[in-house]
PDB file of N, CA and C in Angstrom:
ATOM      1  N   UNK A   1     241.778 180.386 107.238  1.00  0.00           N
ATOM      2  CA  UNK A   1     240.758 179.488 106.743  1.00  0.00           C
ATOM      3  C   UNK A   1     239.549 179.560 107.672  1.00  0.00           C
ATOM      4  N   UNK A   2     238.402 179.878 106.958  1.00  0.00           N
ATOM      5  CA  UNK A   2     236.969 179.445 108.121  1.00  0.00           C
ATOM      6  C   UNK A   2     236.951 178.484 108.387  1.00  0.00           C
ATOM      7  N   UNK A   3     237.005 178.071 109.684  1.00  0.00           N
ATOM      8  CA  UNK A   3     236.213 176.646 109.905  1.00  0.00           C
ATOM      9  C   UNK A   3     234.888 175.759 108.850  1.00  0.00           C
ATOM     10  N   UNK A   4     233.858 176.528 108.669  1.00  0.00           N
ATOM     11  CA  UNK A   4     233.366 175.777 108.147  1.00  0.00           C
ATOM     12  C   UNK A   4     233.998 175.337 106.478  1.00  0.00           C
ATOM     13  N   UNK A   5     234.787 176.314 106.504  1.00  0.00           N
ATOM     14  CA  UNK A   5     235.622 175.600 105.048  1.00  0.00           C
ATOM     15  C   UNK A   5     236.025 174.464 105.147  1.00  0.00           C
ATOM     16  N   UNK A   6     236.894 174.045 106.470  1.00  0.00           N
ATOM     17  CA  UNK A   6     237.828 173.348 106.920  1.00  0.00           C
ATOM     18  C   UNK A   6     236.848 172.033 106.827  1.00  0.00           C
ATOM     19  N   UNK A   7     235.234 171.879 107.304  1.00  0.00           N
ATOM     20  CA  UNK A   7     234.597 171.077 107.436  1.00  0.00           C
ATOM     21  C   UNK A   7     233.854 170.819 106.484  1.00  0.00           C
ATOM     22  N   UNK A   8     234.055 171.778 105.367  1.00  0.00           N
ATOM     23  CA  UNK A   8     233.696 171.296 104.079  1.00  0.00           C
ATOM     24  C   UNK A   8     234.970 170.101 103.372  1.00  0.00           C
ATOM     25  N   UNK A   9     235.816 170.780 103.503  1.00  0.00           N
ATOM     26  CA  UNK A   9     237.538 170.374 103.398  1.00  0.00           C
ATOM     27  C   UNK A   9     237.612 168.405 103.952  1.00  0.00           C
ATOM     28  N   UNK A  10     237.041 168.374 105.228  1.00  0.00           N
ATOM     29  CA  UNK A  10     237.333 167.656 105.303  1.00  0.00           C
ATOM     30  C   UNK A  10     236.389 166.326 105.448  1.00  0.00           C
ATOM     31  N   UNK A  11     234.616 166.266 105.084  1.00  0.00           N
ATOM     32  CA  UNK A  11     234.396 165.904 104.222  1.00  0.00           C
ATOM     33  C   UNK A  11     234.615 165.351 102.755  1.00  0.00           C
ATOM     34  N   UNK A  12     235.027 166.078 102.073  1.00  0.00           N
ATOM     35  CA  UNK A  12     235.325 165.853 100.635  1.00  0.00           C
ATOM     36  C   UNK A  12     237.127 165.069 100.691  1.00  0.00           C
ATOM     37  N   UNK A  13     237.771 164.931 101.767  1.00  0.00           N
ATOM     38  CA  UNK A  13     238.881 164.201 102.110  1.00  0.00           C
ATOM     39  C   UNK A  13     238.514 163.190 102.371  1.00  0.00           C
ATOM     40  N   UNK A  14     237.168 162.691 103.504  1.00  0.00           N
ATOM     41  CA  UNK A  14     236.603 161.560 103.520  1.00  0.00           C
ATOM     42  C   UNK A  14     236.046 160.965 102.438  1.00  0.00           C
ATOM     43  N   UNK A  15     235.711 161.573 101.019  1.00  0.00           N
ATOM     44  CA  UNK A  15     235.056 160.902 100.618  1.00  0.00           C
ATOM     45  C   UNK A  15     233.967 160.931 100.520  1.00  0.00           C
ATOM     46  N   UNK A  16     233.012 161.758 100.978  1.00  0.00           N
ATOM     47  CA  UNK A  16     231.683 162.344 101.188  1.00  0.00           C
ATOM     48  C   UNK A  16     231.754 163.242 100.372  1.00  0.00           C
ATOM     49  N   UNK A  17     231.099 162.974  99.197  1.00  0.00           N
ATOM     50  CA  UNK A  17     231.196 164.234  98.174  1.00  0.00           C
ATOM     51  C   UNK A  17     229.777 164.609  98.487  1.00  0.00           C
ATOM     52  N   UNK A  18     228.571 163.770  98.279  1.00  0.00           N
ATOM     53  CA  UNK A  18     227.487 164.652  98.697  1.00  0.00           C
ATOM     54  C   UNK A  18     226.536 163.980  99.713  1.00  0.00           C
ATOM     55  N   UNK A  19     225.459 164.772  99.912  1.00  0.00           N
ATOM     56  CA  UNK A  19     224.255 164.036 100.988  1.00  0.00           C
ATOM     57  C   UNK A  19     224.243 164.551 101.535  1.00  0.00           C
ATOM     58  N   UNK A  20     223.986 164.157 102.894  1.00  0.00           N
ATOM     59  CA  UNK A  20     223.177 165.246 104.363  1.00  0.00           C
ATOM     60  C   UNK A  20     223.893 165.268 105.500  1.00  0.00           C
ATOM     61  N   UNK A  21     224.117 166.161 105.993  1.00  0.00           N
ATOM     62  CA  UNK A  21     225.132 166.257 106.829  1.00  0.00           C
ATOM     63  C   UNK A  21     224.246 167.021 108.374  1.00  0.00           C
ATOM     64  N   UNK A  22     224.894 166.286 109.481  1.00  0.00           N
ATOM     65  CA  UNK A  22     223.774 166.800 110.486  1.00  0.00           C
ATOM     66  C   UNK A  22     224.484 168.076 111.402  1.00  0.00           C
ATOM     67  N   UNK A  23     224.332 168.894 111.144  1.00  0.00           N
ATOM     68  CA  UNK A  23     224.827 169.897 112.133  1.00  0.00           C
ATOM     69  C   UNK A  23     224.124 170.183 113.825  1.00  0.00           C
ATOM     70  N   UNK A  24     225.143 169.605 114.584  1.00  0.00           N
ATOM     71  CA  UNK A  24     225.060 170.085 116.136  1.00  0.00           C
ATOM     72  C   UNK A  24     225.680 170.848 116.658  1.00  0.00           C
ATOM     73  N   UNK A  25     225.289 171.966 117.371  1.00  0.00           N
ATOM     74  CA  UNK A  25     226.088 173.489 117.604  1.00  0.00           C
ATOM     75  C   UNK A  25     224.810 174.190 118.734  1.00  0.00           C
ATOM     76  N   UNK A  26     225.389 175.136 118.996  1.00  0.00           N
ATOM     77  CA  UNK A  26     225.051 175.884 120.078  1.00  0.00           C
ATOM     78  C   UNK A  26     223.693 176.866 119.038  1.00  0.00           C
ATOM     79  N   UNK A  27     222.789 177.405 119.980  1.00  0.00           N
ATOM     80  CA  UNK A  27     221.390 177.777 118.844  1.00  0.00           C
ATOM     81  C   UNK A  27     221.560 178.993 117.979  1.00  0.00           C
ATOM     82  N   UNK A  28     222.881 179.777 118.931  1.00  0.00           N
ATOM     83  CA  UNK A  28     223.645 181.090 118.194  1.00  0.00           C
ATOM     84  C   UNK A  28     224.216 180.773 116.830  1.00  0.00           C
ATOM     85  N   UNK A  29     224.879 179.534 117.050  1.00  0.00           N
ATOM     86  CA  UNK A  29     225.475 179.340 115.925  1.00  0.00           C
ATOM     87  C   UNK A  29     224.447 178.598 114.371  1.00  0.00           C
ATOM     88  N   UNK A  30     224.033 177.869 115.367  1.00  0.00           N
ATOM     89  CA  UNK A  30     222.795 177.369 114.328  1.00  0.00           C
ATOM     90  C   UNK A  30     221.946 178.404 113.451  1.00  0.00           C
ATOM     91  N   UNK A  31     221.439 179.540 114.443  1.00  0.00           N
ATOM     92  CA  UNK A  31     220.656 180.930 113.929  1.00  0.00           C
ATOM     93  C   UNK A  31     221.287 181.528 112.891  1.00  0.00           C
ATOM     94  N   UNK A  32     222.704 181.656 113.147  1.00  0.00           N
ATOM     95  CA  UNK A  32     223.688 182.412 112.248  1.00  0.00           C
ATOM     96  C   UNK A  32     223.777 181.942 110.586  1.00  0.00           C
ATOM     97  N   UNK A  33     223.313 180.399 110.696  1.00  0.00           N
ATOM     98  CA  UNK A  33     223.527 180.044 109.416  1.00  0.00           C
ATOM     99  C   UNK A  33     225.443 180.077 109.101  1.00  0.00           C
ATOM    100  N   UNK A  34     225.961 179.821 110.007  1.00  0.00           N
ATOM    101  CA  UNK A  34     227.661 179.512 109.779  1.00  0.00           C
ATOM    102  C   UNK A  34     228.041 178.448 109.291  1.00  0.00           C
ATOM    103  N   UNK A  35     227.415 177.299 109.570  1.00  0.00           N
ATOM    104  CA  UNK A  35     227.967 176.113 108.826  1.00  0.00           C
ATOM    105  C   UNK A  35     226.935 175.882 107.902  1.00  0.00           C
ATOM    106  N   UNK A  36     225.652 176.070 107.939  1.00  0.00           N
ATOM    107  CA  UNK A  36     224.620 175.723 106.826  1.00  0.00           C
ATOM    108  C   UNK A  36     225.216 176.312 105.312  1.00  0.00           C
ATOM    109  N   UNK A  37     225.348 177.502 105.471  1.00  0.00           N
ATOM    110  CA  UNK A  37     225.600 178.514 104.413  1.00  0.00           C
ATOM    111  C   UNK A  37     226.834 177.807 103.359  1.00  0.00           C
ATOM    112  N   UNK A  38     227.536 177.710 104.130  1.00  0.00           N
ATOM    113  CA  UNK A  38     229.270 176.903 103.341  1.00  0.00           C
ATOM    114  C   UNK A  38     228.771 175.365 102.922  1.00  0.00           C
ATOM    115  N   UNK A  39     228.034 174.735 104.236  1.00  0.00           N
ATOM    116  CA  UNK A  39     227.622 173.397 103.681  1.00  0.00           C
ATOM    117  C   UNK A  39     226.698 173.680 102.151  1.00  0.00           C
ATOM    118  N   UNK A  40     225.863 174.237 102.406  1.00  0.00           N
ATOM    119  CA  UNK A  40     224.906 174.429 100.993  1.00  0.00           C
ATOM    120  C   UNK A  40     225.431 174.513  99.850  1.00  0.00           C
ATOM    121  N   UNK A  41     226.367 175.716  99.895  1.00  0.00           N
ATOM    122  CA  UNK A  41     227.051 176.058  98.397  1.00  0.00           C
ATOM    123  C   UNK A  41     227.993 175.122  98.150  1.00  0.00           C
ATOM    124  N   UNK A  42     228.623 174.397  99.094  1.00  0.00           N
ATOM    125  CA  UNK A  42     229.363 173.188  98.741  1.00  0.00           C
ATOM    126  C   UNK A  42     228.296 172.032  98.114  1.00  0.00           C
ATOM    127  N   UNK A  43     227.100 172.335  97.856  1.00  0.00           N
ATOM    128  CA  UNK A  43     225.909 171.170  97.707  1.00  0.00           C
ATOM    129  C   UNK A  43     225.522 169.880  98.851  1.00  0.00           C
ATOM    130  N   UNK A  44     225.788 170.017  99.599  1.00  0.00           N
ATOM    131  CA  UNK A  44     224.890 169.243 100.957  1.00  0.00           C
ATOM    132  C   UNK A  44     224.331 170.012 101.296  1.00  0.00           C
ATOM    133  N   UNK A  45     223.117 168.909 102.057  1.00  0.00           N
ATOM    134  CA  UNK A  45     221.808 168.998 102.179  1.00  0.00           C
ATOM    135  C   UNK A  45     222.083 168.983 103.809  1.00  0.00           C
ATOM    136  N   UNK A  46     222.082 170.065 104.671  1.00  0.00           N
ATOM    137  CA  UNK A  46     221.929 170.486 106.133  1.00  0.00           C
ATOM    138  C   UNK A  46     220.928 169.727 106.968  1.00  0.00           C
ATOM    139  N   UNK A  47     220.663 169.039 108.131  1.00  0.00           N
ATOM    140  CA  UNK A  47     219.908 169.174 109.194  1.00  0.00           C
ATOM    141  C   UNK A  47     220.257 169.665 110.340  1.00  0.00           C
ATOM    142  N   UNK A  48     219.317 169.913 111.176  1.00  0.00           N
ATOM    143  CA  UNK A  48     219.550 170.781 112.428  1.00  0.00           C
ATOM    144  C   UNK A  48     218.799 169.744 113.063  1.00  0.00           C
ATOM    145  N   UNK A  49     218.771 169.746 114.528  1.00  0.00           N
ATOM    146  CA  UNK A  49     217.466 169.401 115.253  1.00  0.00           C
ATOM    147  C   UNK A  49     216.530 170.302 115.257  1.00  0.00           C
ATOM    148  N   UNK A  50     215.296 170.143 115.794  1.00  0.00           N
ATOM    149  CA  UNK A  50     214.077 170.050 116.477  1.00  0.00           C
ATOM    150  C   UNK A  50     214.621 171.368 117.330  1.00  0.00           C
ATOM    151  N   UNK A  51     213.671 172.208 117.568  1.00  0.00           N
ATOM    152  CA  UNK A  51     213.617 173.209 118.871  1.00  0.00           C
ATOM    153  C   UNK A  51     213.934 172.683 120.124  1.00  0.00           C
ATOM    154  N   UNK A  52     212.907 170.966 119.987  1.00  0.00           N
ATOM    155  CA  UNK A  52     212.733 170.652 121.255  1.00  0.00           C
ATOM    156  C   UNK A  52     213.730 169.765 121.294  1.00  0.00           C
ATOM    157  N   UNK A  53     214.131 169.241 120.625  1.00  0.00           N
ATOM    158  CA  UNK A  53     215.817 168.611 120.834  1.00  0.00           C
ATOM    159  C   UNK A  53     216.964 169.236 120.975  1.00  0.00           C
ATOM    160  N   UNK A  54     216.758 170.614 120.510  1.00  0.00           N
ATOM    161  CA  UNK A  54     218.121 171.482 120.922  1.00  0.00           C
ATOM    162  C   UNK A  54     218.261 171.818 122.072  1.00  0.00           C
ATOM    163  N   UNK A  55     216.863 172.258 122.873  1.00  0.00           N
ATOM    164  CA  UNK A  55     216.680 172.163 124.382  1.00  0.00           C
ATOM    165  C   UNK A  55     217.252 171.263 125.125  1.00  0.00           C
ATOM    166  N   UNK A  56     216.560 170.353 124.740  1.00  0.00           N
ATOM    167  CA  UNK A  56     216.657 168.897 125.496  1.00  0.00           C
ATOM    168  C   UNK A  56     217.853 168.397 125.822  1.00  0.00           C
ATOM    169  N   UNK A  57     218.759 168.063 124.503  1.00  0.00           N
ATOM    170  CA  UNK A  57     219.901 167.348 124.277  1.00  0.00           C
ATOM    171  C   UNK A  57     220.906 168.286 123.819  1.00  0.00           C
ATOM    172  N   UNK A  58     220.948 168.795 123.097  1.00  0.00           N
ATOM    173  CA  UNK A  58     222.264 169.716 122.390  1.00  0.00           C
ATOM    174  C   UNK A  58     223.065 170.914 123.371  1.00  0.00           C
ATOM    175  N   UNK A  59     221.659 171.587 123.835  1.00  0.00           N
ATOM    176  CA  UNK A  59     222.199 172.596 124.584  1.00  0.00           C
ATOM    177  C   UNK A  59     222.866 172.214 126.324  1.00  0.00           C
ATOM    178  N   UNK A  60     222.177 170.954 126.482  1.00  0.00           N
ATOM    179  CA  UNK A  60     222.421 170.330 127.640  1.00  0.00           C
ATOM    180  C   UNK A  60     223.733 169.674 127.843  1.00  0.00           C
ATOM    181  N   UNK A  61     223.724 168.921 126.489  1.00  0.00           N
ATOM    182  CA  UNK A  61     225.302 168.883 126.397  1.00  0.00           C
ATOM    183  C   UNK A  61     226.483 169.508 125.860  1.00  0.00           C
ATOM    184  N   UNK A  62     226.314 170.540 125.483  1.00  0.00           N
ATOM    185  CA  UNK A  62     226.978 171.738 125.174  1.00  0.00           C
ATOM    186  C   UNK A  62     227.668 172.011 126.330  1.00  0.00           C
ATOM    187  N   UNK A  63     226.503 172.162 127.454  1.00  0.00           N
ATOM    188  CA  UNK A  63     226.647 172.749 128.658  1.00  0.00           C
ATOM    189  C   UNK A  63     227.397 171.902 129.552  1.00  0.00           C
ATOM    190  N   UNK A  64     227.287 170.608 129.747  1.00  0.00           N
ATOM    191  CA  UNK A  64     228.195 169.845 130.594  1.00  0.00           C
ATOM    192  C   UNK A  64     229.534 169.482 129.885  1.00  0.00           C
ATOM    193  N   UNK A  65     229.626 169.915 128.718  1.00  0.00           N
ATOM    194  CA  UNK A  65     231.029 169.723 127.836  1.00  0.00           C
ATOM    195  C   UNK A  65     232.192 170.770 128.024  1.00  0.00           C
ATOM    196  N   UNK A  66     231.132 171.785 128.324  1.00  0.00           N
ATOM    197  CA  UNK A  66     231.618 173.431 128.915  1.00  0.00           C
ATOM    198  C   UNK A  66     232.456 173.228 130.204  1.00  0.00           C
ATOM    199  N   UNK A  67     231.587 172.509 131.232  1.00  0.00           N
ATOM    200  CA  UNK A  67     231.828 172.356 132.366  1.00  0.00           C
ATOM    201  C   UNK A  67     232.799 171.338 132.545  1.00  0.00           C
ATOM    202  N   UNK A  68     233.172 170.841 131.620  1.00  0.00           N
ATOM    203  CA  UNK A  68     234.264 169.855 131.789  1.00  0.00           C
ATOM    204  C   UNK A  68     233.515 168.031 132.158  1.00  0.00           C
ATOM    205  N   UNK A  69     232.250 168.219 132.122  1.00  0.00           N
ATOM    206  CA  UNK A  69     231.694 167.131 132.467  1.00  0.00           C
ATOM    207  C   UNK A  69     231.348 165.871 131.405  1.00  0.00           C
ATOM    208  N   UNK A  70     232.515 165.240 130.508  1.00  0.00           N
ATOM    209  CA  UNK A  70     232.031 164.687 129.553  1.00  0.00           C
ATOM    210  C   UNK A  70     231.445 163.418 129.374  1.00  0.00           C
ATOM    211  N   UNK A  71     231.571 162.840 131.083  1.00  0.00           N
ATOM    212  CA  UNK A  71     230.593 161.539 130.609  1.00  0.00           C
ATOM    213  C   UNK A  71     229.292 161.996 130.764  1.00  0.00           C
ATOM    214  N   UNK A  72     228.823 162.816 131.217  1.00  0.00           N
ATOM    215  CA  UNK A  72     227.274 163.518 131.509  1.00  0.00           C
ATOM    216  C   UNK A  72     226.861 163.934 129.869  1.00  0.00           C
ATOM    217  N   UNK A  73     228.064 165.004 129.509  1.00  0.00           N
ATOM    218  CA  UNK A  73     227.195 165.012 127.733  1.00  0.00           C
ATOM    219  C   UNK A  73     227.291 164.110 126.722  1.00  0.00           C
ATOM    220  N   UNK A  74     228.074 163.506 127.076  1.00  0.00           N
ATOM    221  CA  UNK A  74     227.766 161.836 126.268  1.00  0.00           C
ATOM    222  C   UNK A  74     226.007 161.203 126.735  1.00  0.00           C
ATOM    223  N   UNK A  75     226.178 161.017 127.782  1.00  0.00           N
ATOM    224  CA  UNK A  75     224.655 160.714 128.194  1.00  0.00           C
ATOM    225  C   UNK A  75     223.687 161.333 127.979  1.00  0.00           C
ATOM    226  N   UNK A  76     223.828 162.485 127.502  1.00  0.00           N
ATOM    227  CA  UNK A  76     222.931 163.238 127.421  1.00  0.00           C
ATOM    228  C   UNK A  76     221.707 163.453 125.941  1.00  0.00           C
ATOM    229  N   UNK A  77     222.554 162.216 125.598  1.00  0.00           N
ATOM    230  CA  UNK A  77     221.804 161.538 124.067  1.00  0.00           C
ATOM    231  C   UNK A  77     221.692 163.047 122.841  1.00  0.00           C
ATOM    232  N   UNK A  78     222.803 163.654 123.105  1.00  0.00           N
ATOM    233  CA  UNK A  78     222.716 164.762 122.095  1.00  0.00           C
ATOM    234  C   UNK A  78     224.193 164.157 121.015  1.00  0.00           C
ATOM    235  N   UNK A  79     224.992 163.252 121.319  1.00  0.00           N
ATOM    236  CA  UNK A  79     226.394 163.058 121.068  1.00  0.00           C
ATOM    237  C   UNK A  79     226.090 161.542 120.663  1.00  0.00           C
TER     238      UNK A  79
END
């Protein structure tokens, strides 16, 4: 199973049949169009952040989540 199936999957288990769904991910993955692509044809409507919020917050806490540091990427207002 792809993951993003799985997160289509489990959406539509919640109960979320449609609307907007916010995707946070690393900028590789975001670029790739991996979860947009499955979200779409499932009919939700994708957001991403901002360039300057993926900088800021996403990738920052990506990075201290990596590192094992999770009260730092909690703080890090990306989560």
């Amino acid at each position: 199973m792809h993951i993003a199936d799985a997160v289509v999957h489990e959406l539509r288990e919640s109960q979320f049949l449609q609307g907007t769904v916010g995707v946070l991910a690393t900028r590789g993955t975001l670029i790739s169009g991996f979860y947009q692509k499955r979200l779409h044809a499932a009919g939700y409507r994708v957001l991403t952040p901002m360039p300057e919020a993926q900088a800021a917050n996403v990738d920052r806490a990506i990075g201290e989540a990596k590192a094992g540091c999770f009260d730092d990427a909690g703080r890090s207002g990306a989560v």
